[in-house]
PDB file of N, CA and C in Angstrom:
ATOM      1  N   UNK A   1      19.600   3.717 -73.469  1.00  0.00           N
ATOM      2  CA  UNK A   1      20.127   4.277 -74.692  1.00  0.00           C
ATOM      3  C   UNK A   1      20.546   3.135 -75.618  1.00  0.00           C
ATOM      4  N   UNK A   2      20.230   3.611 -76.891  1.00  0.00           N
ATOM      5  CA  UNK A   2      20.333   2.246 -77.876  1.00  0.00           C
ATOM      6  C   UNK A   2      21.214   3.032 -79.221  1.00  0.00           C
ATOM      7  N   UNK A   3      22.461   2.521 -79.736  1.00  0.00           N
ATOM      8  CA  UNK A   3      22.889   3.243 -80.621  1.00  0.00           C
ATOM      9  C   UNK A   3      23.572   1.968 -81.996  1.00  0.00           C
ATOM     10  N   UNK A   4      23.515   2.352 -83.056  1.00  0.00           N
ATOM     11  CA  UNK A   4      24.222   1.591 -84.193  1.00  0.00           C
ATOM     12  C   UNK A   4      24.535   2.177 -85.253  1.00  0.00           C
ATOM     13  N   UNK A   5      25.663   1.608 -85.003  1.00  0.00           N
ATOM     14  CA  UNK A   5      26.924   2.487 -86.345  1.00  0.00           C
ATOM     15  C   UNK A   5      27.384   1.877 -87.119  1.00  0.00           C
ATOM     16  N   UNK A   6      27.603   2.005 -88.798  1.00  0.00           N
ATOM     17  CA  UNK A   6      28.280   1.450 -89.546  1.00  0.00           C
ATOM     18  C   UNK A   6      29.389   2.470 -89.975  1.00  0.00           C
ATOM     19  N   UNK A   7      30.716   2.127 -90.650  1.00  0.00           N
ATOM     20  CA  UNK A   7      31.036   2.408 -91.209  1.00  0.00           C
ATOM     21  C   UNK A   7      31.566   2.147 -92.755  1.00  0.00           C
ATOM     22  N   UNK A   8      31.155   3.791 -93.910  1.00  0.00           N
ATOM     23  CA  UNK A   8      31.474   2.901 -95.382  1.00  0.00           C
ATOM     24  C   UNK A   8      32.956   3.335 -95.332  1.00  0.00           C
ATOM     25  N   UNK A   9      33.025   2.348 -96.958  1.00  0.00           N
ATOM     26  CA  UNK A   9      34.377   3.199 -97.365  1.00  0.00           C
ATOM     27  C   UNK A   9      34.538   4.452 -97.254  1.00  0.00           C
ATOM     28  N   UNK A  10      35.880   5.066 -97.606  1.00  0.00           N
ATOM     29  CA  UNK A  10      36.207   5.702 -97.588  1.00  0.00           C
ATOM     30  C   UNK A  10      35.872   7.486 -96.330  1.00  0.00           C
ATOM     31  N   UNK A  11      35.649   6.466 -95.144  1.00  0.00           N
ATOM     32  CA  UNK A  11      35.774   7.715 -94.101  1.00  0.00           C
ATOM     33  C   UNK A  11      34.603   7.845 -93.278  1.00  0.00           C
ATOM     34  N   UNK A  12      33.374   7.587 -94.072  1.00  0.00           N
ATOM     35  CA  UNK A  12      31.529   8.204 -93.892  1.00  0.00           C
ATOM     36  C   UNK A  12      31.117   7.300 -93.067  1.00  0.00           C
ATOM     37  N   UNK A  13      30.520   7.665 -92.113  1.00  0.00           N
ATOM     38  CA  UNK A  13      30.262   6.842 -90.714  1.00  0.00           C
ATOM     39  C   UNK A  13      28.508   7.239 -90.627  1.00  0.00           C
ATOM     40  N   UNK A  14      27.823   6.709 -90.160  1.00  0.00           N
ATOM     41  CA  UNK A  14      26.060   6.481 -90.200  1.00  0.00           C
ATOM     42  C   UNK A  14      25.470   5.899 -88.800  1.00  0.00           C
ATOM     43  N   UNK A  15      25.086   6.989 -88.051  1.00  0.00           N
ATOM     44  CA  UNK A  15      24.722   6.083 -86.533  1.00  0.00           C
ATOM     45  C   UNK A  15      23.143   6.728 -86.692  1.00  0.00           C
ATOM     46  N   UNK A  16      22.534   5.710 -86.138  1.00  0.00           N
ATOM     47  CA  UNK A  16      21.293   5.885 -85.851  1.00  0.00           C
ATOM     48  C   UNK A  16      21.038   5.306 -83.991  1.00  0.00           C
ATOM     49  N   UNK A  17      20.235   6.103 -83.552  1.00  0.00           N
ATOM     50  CA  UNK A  17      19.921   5.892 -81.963  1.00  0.00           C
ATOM     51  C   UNK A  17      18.826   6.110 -81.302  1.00  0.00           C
ATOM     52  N   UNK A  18      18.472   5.987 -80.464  1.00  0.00           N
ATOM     53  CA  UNK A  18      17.564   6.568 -79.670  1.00  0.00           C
ATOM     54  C   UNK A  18      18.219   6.719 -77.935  1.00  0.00           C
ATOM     55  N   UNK A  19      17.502   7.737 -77.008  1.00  0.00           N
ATOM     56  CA  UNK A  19      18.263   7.975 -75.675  1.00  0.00           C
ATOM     57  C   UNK A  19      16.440   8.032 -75.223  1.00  0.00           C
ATOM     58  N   UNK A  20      16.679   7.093 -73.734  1.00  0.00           N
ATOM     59  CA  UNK A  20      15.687   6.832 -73.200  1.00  0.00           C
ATOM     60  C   UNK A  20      14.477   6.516 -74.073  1.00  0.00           C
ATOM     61  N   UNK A  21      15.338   4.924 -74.295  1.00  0.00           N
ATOM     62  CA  UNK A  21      14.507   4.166 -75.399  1.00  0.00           C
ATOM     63  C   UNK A  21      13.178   3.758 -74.565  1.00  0.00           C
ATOM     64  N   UNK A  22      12.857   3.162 -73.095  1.00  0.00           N
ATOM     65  CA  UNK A  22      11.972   2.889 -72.713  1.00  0.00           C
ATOM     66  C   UNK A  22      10.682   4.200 -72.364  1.00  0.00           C
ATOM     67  N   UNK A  23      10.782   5.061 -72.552  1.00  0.00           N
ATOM     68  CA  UNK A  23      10.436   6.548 -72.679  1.00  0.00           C
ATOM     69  C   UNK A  23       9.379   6.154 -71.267  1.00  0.00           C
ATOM     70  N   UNK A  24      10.552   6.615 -69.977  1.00  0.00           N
ATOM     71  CA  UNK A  24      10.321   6.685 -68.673  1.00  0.00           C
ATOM     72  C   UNK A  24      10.987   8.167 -68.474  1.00  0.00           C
ATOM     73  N   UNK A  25       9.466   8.929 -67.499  1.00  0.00           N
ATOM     74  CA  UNK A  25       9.729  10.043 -66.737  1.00  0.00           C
ATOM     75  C   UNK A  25      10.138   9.932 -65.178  1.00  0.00           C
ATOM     76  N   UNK A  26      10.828  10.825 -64.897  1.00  0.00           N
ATOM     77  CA  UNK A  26      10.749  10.842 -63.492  1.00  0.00           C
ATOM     78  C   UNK A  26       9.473  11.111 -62.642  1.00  0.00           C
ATOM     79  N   UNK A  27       9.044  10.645 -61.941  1.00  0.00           N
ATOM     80  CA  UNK A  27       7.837  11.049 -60.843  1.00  0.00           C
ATOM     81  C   UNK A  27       7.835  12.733 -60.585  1.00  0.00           C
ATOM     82  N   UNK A  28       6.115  12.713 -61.060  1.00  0.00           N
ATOM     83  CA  UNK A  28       6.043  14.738 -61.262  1.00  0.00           C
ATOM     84  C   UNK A  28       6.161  15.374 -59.938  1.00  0.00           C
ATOM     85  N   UNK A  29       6.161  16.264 -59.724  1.00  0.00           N
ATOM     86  CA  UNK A  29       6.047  17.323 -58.934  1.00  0.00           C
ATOM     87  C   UNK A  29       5.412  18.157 -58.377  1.00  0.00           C
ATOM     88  N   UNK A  30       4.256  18.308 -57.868  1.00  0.00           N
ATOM     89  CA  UNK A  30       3.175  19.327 -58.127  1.00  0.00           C
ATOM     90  C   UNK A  30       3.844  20.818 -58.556  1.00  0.00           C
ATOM     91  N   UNK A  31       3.496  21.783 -59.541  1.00  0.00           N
ATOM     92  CA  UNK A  31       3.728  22.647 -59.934  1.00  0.00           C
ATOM     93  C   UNK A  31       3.753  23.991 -58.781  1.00  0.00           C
ATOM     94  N   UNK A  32       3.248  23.997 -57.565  1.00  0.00           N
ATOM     95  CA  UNK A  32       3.091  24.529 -56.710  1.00  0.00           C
ATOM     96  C   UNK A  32       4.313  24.554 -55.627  1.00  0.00           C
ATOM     97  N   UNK A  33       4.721  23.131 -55.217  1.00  0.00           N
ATOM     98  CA  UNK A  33       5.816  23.127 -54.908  1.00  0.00           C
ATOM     99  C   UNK A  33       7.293  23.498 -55.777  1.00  0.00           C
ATOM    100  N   UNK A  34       7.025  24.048 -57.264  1.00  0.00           N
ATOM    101  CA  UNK A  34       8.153  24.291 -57.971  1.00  0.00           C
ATOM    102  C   UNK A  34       7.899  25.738 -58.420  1.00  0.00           C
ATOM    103  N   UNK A  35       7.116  27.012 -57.777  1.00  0.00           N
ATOM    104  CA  UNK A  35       6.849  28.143 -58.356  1.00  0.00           C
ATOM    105  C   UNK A  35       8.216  29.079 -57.894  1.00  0.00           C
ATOM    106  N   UNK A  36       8.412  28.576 -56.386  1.00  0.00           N
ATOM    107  CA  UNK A  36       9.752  29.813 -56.469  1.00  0.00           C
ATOM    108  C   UNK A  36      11.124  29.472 -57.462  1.00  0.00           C
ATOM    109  N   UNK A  37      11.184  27.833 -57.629  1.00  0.00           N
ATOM    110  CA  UNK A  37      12.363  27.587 -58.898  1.00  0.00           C
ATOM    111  C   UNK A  37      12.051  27.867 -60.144  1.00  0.00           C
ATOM    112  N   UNK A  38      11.153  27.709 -60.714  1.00  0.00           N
ATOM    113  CA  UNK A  38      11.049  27.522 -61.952  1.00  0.00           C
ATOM    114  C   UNK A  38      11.023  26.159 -62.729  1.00  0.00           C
ATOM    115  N   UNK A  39      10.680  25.194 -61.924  1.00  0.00           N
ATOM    116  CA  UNK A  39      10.787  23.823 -62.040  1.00  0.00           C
ATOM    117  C   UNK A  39       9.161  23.760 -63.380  1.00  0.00           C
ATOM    118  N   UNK A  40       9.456  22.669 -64.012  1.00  0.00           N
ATOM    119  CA  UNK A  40       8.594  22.464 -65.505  1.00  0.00           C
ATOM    120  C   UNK A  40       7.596  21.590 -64.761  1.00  0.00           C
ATOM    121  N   UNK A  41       8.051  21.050 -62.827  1.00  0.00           N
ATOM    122  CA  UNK A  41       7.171  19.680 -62.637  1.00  0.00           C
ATOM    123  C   UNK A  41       8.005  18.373 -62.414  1.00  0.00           C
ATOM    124  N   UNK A  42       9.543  18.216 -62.987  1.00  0.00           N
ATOM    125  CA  UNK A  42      10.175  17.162 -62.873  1.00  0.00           C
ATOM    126  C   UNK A  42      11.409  17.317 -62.343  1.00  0.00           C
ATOM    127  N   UNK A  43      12.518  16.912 -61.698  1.00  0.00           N
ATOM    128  CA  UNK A  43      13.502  17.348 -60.892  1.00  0.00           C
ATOM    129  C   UNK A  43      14.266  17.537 -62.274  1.00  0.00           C
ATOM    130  N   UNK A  44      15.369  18.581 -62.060  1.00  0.00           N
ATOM    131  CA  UNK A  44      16.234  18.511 -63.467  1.00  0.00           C
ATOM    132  C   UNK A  44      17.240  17.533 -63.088  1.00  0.00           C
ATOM    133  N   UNK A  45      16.975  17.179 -61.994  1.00  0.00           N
ATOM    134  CA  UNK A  45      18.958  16.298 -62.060  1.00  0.00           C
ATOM    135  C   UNK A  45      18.194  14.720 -62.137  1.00  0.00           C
ATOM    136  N   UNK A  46      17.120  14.276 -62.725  1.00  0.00           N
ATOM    137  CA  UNK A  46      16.862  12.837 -62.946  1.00  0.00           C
ATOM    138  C   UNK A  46      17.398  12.292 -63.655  1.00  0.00           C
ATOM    139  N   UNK A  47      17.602  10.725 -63.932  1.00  0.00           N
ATOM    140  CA  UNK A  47      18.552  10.378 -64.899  1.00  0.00           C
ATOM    141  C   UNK A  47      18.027  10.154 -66.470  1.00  0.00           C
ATOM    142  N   UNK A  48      16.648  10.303 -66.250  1.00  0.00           N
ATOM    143  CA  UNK A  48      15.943  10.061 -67.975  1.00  0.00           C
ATOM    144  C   UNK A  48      15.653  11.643 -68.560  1.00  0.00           C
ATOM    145  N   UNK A  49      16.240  12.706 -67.469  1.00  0.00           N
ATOM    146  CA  UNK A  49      15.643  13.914 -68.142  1.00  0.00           C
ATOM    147  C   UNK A  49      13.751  14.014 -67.989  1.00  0.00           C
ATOM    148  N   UNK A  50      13.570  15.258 -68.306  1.00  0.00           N
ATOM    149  CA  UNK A  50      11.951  15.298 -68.434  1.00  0.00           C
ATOM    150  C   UNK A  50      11.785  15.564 -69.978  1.00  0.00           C
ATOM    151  N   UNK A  51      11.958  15.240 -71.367  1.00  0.00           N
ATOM    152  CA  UNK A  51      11.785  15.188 -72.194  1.00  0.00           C
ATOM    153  C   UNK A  51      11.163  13.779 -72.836  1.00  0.00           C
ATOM    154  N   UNK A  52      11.059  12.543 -72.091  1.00  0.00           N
ATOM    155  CA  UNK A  52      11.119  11.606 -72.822  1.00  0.00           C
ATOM    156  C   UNK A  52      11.898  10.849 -73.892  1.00  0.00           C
ATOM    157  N   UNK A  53      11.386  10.228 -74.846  1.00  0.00           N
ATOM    158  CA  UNK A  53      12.521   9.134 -75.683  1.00  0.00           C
ATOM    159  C   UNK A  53      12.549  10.793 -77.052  1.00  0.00           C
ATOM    160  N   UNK A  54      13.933  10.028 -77.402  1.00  0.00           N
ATOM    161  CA  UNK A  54      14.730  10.914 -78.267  1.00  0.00           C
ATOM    162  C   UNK A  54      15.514  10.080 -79.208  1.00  0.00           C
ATOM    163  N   UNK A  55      14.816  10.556 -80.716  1.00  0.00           N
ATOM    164  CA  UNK A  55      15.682   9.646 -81.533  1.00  0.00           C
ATOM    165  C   UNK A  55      16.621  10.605 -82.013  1.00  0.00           C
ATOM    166  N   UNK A  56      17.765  10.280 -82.864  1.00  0.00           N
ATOM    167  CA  UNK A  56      18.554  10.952 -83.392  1.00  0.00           C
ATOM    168  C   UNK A  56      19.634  10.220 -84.856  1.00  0.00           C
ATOM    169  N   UNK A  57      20.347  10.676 -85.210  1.00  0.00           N
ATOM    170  CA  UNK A  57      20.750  10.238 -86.704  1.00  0.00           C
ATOM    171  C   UNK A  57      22.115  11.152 -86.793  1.00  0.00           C
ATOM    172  N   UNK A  58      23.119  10.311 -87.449  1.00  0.00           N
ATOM    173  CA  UNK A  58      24.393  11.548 -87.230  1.00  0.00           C
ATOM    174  C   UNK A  58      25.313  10.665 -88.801  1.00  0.00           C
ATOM    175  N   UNK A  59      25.554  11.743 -89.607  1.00  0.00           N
ATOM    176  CA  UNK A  59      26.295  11.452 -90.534  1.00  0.00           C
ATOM    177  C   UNK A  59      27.422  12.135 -90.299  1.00  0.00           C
ATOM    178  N   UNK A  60      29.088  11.134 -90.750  1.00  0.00           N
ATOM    179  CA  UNK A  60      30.323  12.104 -90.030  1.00  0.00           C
ATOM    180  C   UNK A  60      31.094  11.208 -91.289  1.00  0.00           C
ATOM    181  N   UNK A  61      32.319  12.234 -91.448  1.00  0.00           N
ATOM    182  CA  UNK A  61      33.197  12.128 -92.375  1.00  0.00           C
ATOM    183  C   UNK A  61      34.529  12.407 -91.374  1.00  0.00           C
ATOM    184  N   UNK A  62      35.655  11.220 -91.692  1.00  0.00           N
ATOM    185  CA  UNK A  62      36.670  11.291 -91.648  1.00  0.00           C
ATOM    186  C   UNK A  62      37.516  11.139 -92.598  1.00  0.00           C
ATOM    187  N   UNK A  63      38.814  12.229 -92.618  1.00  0.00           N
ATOM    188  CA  UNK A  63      39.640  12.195 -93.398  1.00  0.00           C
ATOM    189  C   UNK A  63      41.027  12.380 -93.011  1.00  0.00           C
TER     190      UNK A  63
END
């Protein structure tokens, strides 16, 4: 995870990021062994998630 924040005057804060910047999956699953869960193919409790890299952007005001 990679994140950077400035803050301006008066309160307004600006982060830009990305989460699972190296955009690593967990090792699949065969879909066969996951029909009675409902599994997508990837364990849900891995630590990169099965979505891949994720950017994101957050504007915030304090007052």
């Amino acid at each position: 995870d990679l994140e950077g924040r400035y803050t301006f005057p008066m309160g307004v804060g600006l982060a830009i990021g990305v989460n699972n910047l190296t955009d690593e999956y967990p090792e699949y699953t065969p879909a066969a062994l996951n029909a009675a869960t409902g599994s997508v193919g990837f364990p849900q409790y891995s630590p990169y998630g099965f979505n891949g890299r994720f950017f994101y952007g957050r504007l915030s005001y304090s007052f």
